[in-house]
PDB file of N, CA and C in Angstrom:
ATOM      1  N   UNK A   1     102.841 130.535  64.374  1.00  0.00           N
ATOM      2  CA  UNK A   1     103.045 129.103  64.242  1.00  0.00           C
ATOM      3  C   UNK A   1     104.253 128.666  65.054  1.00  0.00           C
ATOM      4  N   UNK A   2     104.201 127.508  65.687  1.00  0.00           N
ATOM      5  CA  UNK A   2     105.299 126.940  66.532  1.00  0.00           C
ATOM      6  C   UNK A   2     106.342 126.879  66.031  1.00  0.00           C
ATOM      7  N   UNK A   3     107.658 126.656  65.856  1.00  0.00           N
ATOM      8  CA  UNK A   3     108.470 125.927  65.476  1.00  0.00           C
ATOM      9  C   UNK A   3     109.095 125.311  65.899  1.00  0.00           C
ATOM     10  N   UNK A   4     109.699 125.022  67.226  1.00  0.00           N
ATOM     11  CA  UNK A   4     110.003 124.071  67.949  1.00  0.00           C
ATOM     12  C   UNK A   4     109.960 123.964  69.239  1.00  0.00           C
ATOM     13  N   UNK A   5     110.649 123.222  70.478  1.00  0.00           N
ATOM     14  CA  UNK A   5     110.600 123.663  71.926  1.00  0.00           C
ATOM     15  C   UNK A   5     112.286 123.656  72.230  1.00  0.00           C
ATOM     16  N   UNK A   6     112.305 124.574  72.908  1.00  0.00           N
ATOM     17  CA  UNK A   6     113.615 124.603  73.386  1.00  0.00           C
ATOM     18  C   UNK A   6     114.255 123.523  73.789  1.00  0.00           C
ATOM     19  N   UNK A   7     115.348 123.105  74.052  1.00  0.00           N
ATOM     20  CA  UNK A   7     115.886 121.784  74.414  1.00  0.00           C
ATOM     21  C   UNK A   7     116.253 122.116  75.907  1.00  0.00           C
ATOM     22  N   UNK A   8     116.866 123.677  75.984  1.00  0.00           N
ATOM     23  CA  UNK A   8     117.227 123.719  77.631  1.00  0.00           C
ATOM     24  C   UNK A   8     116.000 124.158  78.390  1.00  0.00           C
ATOM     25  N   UNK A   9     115.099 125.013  78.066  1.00  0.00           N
ATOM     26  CA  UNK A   9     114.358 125.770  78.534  1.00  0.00           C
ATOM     27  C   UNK A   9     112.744 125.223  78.768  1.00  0.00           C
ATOM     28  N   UNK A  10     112.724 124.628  77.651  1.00  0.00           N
ATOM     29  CA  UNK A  10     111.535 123.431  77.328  1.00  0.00           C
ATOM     30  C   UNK A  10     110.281 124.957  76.463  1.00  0.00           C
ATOM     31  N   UNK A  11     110.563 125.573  76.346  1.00  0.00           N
ATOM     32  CA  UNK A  11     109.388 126.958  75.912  1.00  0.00           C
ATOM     33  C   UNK A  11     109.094 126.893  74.401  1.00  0.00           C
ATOM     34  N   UNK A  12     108.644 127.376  74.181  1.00  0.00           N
ATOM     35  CA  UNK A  12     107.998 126.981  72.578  1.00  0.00           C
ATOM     36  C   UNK A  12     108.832 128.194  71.801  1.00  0.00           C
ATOM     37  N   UNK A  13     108.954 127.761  70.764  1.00  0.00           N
ATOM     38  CA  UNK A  13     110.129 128.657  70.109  1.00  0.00           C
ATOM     39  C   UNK A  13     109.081 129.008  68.483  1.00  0.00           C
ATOM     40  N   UNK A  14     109.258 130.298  68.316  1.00  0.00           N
ATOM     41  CA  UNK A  14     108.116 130.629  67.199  1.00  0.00           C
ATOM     42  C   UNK A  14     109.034 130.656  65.843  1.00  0.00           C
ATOM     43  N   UNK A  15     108.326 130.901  64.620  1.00  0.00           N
ATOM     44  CA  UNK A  15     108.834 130.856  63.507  1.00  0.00           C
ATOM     45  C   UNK A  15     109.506 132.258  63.367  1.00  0.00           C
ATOM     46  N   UNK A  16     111.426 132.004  63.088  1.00  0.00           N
ATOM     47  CA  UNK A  16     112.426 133.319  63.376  1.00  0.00           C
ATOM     48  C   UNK A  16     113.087 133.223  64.304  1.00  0.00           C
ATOM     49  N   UNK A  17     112.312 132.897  64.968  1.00  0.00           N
ATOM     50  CA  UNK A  17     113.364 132.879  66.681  1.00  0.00           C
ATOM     51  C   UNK A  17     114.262 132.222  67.161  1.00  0.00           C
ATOM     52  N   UNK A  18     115.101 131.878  68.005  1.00  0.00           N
ATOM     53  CA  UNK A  18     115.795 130.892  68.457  1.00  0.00           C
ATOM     54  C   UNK A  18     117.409 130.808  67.657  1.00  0.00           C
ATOM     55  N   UNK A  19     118.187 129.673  68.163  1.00  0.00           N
ATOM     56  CA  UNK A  19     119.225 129.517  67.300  1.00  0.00           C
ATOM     57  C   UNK A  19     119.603 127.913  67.014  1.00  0.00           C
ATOM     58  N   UNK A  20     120.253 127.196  66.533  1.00  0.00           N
ATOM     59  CA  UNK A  20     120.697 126.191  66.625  1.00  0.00           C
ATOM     60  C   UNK A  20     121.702 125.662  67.135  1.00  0.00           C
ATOM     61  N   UNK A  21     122.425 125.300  68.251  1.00  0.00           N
ATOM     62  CA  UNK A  21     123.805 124.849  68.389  1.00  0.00           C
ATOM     63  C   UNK A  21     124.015 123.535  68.125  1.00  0.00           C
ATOM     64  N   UNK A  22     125.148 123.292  67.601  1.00  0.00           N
ATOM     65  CA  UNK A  22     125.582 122.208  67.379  1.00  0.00           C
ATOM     66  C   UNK A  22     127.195 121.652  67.958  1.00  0.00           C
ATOM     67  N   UNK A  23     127.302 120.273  68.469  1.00  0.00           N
ATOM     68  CA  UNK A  23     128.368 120.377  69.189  1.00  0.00           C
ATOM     69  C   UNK A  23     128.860 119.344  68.003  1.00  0.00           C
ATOM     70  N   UNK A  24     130.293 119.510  68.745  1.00  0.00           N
ATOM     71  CA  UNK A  24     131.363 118.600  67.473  1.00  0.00           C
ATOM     72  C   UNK A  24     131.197 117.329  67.139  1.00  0.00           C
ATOM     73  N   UNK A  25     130.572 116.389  68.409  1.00  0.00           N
ATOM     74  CA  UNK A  25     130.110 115.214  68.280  1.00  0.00           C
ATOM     75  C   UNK A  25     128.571 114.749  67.517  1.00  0.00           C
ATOM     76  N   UNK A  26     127.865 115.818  67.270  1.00  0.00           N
ATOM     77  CA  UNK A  26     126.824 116.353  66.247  1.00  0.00           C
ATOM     78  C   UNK A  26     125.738 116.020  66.805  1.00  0.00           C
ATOM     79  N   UNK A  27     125.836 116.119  68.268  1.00  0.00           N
ATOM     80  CA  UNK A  27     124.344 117.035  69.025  1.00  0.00           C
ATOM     81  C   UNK A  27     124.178 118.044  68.384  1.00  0.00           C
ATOM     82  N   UNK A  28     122.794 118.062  68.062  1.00  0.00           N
ATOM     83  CA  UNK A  28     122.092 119.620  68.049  1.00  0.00           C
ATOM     84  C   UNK A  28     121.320 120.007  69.207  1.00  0.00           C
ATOM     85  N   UNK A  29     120.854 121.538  69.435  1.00  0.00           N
ATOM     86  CA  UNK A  29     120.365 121.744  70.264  1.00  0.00           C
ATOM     87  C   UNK A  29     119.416 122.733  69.831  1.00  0.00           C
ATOM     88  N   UNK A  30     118.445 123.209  70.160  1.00  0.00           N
ATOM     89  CA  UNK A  30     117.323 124.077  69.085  1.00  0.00           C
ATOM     90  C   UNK A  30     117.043 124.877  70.919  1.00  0.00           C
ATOM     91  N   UNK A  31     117.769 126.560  70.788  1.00  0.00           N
ATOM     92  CA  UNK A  31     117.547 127.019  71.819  1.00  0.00           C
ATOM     93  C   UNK A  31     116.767 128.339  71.934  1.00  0.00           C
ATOM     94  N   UNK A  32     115.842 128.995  72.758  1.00  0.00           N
ATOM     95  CA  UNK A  32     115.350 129.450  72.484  1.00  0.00           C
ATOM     96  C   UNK A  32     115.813 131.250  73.177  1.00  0.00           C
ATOM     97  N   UNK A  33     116.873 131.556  73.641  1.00  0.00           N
ATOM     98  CA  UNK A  33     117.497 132.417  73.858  1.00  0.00           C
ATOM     99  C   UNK A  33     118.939 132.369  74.573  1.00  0.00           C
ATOM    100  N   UNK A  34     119.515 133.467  74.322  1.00  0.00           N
ATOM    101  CA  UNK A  34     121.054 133.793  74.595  1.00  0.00           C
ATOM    102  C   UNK A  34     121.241 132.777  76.013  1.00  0.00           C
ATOM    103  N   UNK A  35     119.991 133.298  76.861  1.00  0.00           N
ATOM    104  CA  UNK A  35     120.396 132.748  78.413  1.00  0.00           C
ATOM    105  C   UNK A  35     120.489 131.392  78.400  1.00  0.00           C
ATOM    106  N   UNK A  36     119.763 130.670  77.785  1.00  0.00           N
ATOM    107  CA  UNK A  36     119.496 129.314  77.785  1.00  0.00           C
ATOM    108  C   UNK A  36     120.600 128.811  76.900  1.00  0.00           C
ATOM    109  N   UNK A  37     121.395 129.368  76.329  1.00  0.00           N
ATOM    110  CA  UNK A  37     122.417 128.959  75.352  1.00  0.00           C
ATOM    111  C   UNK A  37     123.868 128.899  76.296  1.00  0.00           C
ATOM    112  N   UNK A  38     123.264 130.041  76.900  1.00  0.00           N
ATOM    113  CA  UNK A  38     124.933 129.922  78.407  1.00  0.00           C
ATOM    114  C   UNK A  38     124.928 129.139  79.405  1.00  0.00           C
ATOM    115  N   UNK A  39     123.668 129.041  79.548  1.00  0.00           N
ATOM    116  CA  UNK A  39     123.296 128.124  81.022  1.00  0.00           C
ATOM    117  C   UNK A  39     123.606 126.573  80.481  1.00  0.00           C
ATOM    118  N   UNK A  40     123.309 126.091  78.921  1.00  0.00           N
ATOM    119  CA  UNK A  40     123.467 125.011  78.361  1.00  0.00           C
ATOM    120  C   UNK A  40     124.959 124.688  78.135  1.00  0.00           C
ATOM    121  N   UNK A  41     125.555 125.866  77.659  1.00  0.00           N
ATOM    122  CA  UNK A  41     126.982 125.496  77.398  1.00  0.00           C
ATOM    123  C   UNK A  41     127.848 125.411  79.224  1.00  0.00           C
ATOM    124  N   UNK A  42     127.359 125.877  79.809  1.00  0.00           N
ATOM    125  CA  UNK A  42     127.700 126.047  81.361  1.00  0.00           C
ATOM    126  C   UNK A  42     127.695 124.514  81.971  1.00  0.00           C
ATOM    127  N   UNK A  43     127.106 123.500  81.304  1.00  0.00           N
ATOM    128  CA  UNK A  43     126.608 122.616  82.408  1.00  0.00           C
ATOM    129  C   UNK A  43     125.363 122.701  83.029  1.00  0.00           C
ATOM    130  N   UNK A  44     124.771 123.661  83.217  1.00  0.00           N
ATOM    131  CA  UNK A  44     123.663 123.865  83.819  1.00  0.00           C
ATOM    132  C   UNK A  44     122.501 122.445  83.934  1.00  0.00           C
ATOM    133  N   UNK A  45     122.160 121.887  84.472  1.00  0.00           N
ATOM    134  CA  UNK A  45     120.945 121.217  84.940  1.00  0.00           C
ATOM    135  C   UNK A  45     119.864 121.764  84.545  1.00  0.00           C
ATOM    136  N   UNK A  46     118.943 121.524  83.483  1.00  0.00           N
ATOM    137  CA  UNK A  46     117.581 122.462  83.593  1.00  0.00           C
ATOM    138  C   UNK A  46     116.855 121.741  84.327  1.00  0.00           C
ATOM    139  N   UNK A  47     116.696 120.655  85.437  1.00  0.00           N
ATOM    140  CA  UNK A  47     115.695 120.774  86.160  1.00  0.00           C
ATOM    141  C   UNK A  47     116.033 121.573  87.920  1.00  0.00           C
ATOM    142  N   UNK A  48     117.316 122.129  87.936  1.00  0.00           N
ATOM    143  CA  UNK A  48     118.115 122.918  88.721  1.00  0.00           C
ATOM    144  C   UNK A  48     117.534 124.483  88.354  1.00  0.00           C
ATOM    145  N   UNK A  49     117.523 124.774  87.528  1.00  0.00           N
ATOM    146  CA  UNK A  49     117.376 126.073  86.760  1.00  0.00           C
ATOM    147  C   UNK A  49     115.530 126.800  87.394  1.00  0.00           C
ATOM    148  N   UNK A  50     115.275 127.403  87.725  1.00  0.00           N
ATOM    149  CA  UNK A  50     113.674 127.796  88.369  1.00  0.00           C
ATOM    150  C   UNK A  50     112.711 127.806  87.037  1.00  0.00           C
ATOM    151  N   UNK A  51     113.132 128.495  86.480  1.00  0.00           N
ATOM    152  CA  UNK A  51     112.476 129.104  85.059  1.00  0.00           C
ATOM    153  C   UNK A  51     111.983 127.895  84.287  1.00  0.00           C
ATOM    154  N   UNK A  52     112.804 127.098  84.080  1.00  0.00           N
ATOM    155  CA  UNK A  52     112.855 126.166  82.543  1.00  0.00           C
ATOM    156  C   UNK A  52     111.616 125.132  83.505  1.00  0.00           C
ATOM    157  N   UNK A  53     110.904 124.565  82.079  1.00  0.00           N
ATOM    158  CA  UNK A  53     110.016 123.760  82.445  1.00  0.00           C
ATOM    159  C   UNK A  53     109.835 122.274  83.013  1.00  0.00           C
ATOM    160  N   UNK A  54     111.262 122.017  83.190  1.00  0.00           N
ATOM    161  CA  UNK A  54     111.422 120.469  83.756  1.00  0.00           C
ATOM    162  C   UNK A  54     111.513 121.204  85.440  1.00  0.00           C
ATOM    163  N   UNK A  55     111.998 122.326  85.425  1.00  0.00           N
ATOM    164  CA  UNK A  55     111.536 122.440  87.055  1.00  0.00           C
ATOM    165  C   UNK A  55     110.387 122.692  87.595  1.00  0.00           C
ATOM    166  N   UNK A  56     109.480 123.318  86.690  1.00  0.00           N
ATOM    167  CA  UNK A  56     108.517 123.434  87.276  1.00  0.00           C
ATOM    168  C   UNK A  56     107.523 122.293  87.196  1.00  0.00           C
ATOM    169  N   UNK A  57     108.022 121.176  86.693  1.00  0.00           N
ATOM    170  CA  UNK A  57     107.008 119.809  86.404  1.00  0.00           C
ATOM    171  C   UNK A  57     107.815 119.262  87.523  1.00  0.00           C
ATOM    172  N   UNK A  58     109.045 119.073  87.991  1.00  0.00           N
ATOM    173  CA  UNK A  58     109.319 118.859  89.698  1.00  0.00           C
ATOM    174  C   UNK A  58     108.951 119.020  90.416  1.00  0.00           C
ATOM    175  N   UNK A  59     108.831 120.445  90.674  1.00  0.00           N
ATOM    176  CA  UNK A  59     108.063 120.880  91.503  1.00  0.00           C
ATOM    177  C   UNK A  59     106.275 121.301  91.623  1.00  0.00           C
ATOM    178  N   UNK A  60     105.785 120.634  90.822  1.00  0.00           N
ATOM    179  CA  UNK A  60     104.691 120.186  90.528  1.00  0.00           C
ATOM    180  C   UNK A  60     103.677 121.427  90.118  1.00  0.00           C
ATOM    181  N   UNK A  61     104.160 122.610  89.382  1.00  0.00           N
ATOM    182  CA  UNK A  61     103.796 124.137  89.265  1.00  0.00           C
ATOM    183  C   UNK A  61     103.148 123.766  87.694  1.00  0.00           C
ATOM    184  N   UNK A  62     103.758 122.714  87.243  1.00  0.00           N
ATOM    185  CA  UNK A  62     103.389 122.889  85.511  1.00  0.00           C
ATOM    186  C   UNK A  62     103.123 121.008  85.539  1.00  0.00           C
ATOM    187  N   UNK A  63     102.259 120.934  84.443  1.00  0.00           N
ATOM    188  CA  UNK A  63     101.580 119.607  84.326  1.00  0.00           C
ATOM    189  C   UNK A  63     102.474 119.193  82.756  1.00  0.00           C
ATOM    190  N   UNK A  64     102.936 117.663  83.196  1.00  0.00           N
ATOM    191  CA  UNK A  64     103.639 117.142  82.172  1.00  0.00           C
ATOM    192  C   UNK A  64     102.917 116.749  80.648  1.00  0.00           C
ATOM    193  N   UNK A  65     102.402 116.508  80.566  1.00  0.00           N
ATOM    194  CA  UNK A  65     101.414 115.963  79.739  1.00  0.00           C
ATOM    195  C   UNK A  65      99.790 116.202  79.960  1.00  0.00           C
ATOM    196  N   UNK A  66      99.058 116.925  79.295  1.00  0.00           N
ATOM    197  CA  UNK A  66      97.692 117.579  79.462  1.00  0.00           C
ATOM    198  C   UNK A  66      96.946 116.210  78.728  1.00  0.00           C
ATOM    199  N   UNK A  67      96.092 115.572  79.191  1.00  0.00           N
ATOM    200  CA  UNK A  67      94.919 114.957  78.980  1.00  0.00           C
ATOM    201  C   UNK A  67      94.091 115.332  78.292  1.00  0.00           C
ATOM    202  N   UNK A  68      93.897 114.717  76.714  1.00  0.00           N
ATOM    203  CA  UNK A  68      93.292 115.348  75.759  1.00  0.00           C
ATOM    204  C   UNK A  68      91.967 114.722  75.627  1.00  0.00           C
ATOM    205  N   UNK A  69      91.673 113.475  76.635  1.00  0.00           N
ATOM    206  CA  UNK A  69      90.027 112.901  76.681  1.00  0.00           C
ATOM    207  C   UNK A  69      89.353 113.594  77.130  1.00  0.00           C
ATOM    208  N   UNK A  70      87.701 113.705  76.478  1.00  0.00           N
ATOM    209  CA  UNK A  70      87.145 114.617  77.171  1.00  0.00           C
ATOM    210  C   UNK A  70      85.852 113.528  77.296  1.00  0.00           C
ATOM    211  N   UNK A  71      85.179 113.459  78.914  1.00  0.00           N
ATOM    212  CA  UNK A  71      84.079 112.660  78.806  1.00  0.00           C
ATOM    213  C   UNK A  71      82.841 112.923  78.155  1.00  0.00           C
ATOM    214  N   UNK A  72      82.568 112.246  77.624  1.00  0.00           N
ATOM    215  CA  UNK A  72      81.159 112.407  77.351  1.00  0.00           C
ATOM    216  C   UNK A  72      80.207 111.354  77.474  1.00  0.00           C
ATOM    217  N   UNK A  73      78.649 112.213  78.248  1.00  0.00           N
ATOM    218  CA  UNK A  73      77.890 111.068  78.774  1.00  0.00           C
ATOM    219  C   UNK A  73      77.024 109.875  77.608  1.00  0.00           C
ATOM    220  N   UNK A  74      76.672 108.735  78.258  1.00  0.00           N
ATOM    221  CA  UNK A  74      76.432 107.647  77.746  1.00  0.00           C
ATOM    222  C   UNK A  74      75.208 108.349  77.458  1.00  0.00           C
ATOM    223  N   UNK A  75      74.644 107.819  76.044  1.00  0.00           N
ATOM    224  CA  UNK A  75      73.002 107.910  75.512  1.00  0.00           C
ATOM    225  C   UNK A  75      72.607 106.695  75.707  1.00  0.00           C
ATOM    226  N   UNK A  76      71.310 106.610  76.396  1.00  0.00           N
ATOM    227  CA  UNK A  76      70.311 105.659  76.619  1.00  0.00           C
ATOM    228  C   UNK A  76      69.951 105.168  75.268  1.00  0.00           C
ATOM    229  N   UNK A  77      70.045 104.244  75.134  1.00  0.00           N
ATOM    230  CA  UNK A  77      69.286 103.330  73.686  1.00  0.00           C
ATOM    231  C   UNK A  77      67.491 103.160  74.141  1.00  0.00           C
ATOM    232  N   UNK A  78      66.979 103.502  73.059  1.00  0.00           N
ATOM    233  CA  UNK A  78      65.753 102.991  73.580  1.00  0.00           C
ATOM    234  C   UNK A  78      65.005 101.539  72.872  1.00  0.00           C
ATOM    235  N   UNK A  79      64.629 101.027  73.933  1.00  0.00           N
ATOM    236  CA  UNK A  79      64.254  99.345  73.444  1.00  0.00           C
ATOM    237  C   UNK A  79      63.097  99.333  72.431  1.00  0.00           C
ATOM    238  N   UNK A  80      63.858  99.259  71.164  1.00  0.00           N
ATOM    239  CA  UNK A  80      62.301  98.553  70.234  1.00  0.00           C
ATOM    240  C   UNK A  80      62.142  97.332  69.885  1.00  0.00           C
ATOM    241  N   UNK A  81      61.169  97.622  69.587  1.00  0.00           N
ATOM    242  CA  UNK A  81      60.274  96.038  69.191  1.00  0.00           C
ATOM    243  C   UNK A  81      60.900  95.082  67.579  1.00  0.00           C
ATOM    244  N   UNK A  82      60.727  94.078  67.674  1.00  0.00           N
ATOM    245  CA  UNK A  82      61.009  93.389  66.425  1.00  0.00           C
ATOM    246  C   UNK A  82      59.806  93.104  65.978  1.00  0.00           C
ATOM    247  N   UNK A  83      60.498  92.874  64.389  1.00  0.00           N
ATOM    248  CA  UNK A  83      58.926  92.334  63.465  1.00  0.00           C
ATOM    249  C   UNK A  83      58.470  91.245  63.973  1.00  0.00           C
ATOM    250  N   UNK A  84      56.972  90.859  64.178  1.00  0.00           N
ATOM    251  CA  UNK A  84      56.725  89.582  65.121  1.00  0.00           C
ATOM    252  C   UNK A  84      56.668  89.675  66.464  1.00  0.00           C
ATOM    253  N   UNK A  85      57.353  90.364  66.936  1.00  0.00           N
ATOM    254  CA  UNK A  85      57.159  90.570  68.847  1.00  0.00           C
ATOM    255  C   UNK A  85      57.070  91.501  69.341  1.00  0.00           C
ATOM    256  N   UNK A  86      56.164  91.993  70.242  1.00  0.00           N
ATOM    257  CA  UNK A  86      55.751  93.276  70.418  1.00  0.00           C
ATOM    258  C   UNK A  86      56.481  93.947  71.462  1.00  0.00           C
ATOM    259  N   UNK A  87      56.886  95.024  72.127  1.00  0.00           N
ATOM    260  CA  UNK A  87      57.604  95.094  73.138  1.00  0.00           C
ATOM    261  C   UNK A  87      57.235  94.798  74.413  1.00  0.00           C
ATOM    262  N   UNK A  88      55.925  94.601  74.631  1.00  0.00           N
ATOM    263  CA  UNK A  88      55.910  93.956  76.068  1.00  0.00           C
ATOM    264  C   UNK A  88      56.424  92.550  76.221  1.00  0.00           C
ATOM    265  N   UNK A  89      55.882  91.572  75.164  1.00  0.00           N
ATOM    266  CA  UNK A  89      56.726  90.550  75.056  1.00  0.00           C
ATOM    267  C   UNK A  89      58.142  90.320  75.063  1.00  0.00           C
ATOM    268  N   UNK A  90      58.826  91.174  74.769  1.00  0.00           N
ATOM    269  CA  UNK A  90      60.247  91.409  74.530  1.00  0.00           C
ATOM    270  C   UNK A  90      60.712  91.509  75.900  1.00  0.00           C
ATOM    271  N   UNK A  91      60.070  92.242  76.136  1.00  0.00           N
ATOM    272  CA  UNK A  91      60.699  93.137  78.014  1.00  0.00           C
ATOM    273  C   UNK A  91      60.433  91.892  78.987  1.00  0.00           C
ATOM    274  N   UNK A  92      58.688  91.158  78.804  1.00  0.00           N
ATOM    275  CA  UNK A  92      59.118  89.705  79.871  1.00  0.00           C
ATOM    276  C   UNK A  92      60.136  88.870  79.181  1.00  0.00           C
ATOM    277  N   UNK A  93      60.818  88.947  77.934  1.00  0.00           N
ATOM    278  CA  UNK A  93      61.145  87.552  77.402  1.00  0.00           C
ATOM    279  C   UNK A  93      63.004  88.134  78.283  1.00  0.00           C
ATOM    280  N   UNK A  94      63.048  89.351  78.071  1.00  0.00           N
ATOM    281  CA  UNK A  94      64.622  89.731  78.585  1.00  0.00           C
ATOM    282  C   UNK A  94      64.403  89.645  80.331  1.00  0.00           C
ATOM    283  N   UNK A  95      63.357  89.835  80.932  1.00  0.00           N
ATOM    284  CA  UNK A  95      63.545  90.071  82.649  1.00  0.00           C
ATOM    285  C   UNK A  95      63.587  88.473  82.773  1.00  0.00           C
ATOM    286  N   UNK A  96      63.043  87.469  82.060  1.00  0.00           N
ATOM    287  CA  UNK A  96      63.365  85.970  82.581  1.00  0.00           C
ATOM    288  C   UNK A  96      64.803  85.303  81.893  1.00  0.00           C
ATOM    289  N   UNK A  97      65.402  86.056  81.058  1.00  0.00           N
ATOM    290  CA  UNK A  97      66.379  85.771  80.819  1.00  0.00           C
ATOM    291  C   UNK A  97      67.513  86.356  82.031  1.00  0.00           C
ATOM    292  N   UNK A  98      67.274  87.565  82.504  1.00  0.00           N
ATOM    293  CA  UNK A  98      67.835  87.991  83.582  1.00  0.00           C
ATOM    294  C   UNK A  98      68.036  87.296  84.785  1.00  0.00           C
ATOM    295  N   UNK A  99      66.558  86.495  85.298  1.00  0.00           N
ATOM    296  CA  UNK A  99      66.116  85.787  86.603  1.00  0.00           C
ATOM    297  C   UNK A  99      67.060  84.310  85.658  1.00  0.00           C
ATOM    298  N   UNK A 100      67.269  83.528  85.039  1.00  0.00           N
ATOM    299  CA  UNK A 100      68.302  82.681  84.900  1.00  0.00           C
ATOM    300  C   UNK A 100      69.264  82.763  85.137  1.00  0.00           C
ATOM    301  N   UNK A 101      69.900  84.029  84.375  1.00  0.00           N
ATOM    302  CA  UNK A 101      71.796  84.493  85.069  1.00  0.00           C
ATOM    303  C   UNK A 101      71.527  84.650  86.167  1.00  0.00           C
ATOM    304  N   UNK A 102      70.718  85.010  87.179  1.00  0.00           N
ATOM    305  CA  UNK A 102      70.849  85.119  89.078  1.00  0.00           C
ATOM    306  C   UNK A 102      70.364  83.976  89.197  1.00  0.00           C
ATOM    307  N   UNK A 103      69.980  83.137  88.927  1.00  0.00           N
ATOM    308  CA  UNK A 103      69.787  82.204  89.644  1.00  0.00           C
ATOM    309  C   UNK A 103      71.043  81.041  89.362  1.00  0.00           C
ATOM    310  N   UNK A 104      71.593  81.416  88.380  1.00  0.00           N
ATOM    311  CA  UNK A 104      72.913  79.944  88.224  1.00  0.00           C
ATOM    312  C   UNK A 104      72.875  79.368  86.707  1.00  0.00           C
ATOM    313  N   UNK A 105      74.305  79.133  86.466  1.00  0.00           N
ATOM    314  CA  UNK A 105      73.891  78.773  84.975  1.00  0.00           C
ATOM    315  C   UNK A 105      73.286  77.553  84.693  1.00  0.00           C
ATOM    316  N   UNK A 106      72.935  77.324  83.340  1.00  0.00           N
ATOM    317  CA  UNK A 106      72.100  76.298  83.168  1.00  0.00           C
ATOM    318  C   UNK A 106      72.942  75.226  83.111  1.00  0.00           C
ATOM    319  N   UNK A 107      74.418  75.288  82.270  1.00  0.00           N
ATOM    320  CA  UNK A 107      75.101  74.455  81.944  1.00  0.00           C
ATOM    321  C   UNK A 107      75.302  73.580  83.068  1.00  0.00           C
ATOM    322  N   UNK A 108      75.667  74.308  84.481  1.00  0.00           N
ATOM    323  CA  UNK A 108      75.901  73.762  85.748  1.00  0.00           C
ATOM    324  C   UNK A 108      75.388  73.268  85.984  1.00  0.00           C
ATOM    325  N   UNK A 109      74.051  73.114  85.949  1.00  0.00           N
ATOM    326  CA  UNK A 109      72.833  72.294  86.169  1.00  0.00           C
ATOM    327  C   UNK A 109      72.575  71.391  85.689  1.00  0.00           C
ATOM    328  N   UNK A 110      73.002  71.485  84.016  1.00  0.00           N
ATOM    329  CA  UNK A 110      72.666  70.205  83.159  1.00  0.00           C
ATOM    330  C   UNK A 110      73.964  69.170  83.371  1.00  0.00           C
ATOM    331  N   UNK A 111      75.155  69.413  83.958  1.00  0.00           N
ATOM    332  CA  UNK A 111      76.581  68.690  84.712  1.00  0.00           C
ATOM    333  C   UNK A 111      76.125  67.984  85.563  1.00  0.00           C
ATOM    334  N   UNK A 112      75.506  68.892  86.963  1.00  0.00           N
ATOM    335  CA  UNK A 112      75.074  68.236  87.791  1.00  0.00           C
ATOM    336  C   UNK A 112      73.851  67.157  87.949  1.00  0.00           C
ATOM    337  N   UNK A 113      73.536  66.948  87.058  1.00  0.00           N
ATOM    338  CA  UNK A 113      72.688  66.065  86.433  1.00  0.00           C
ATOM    339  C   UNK A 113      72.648  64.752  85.959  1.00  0.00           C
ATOM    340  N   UNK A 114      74.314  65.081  84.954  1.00  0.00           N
ATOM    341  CA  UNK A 114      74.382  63.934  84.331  1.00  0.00           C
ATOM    342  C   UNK A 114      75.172  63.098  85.189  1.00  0.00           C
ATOM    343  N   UNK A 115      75.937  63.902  85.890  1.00  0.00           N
ATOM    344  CA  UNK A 115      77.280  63.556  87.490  1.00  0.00           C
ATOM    345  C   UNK A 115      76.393  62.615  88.404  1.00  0.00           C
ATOM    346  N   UNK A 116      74.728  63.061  88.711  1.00  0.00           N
ATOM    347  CA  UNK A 116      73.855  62.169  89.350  1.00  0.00           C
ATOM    348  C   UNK A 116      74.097  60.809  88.806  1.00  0.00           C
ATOM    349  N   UNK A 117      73.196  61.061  87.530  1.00  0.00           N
ATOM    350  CA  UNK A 117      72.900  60.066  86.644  1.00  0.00           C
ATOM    351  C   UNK A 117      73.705  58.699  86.425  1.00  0.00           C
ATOM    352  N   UNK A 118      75.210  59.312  86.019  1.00  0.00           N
ATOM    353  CA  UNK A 118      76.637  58.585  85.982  1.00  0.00           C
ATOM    354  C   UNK A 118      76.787  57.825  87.738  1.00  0.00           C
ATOM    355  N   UNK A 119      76.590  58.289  88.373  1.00  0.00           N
ATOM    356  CA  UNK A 119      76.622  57.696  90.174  1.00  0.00           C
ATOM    357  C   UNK A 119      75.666  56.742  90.338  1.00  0.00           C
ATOM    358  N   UNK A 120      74.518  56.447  89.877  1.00  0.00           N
ATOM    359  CA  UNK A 120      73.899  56.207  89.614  1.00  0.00           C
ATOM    360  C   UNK A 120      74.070  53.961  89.302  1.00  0.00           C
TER     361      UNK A 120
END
């Protein structure tokens, strides 16, 4: 089981392992070995450092964040019929509803109409 990630090193730190430092101003630091505890108290830069994982997400060797979507393809619905209308009826009543949206809306039409009318 995990127990935490290193703060200098960025590595996953298991249950037992590791140490805690704490500085006087009451940073903590949750580290996951001696080296990373010297290199931290040193000043050290961990994205300077080769090893630790902010360098290798610099240098583009390790991926920051893994993408947990996974696609999955669309299911076809299949068209049924209603009580009262059979599906062939259905299928011309939707392809002339189709041939209206390409041809222009209606509303526009019933504007341009009354815009005559009003000129008129």
């Amino acid at each position: 089981m995990k127990f935490g990630v290193c703060s200098f090193s960025g590595h996953a730190i298991h249950r037992g392992k590791g140490r805690i430092l704490v500085r006087p101003n009451g940073a903590t630091f949750l580290l996951a070995k001696k080296k990373c505890r010297s290199h931290l108290q040193m000043g050290m830069n961990p994205k300077k450092v080769s090893w630790t994982l902010a360098s290798r997400i610099i240098r583009k060797k390790a991926v920051a964040f893994k993408s947990s979507s996974i696609s999955v393809p669309k299911v076809a619905k299949p068209v049924r019929a209603f009580v009262g209308l059979s599906l062939n009826d259905l299928k011309s009543k939707m392809s002339s509803e189709s041939e209206v949206a390409k041809s222009g809306s209606v509303r526009f039409s019933k504007r341009d109409k009354i815009r005559s009318i009003a000129k008129k």
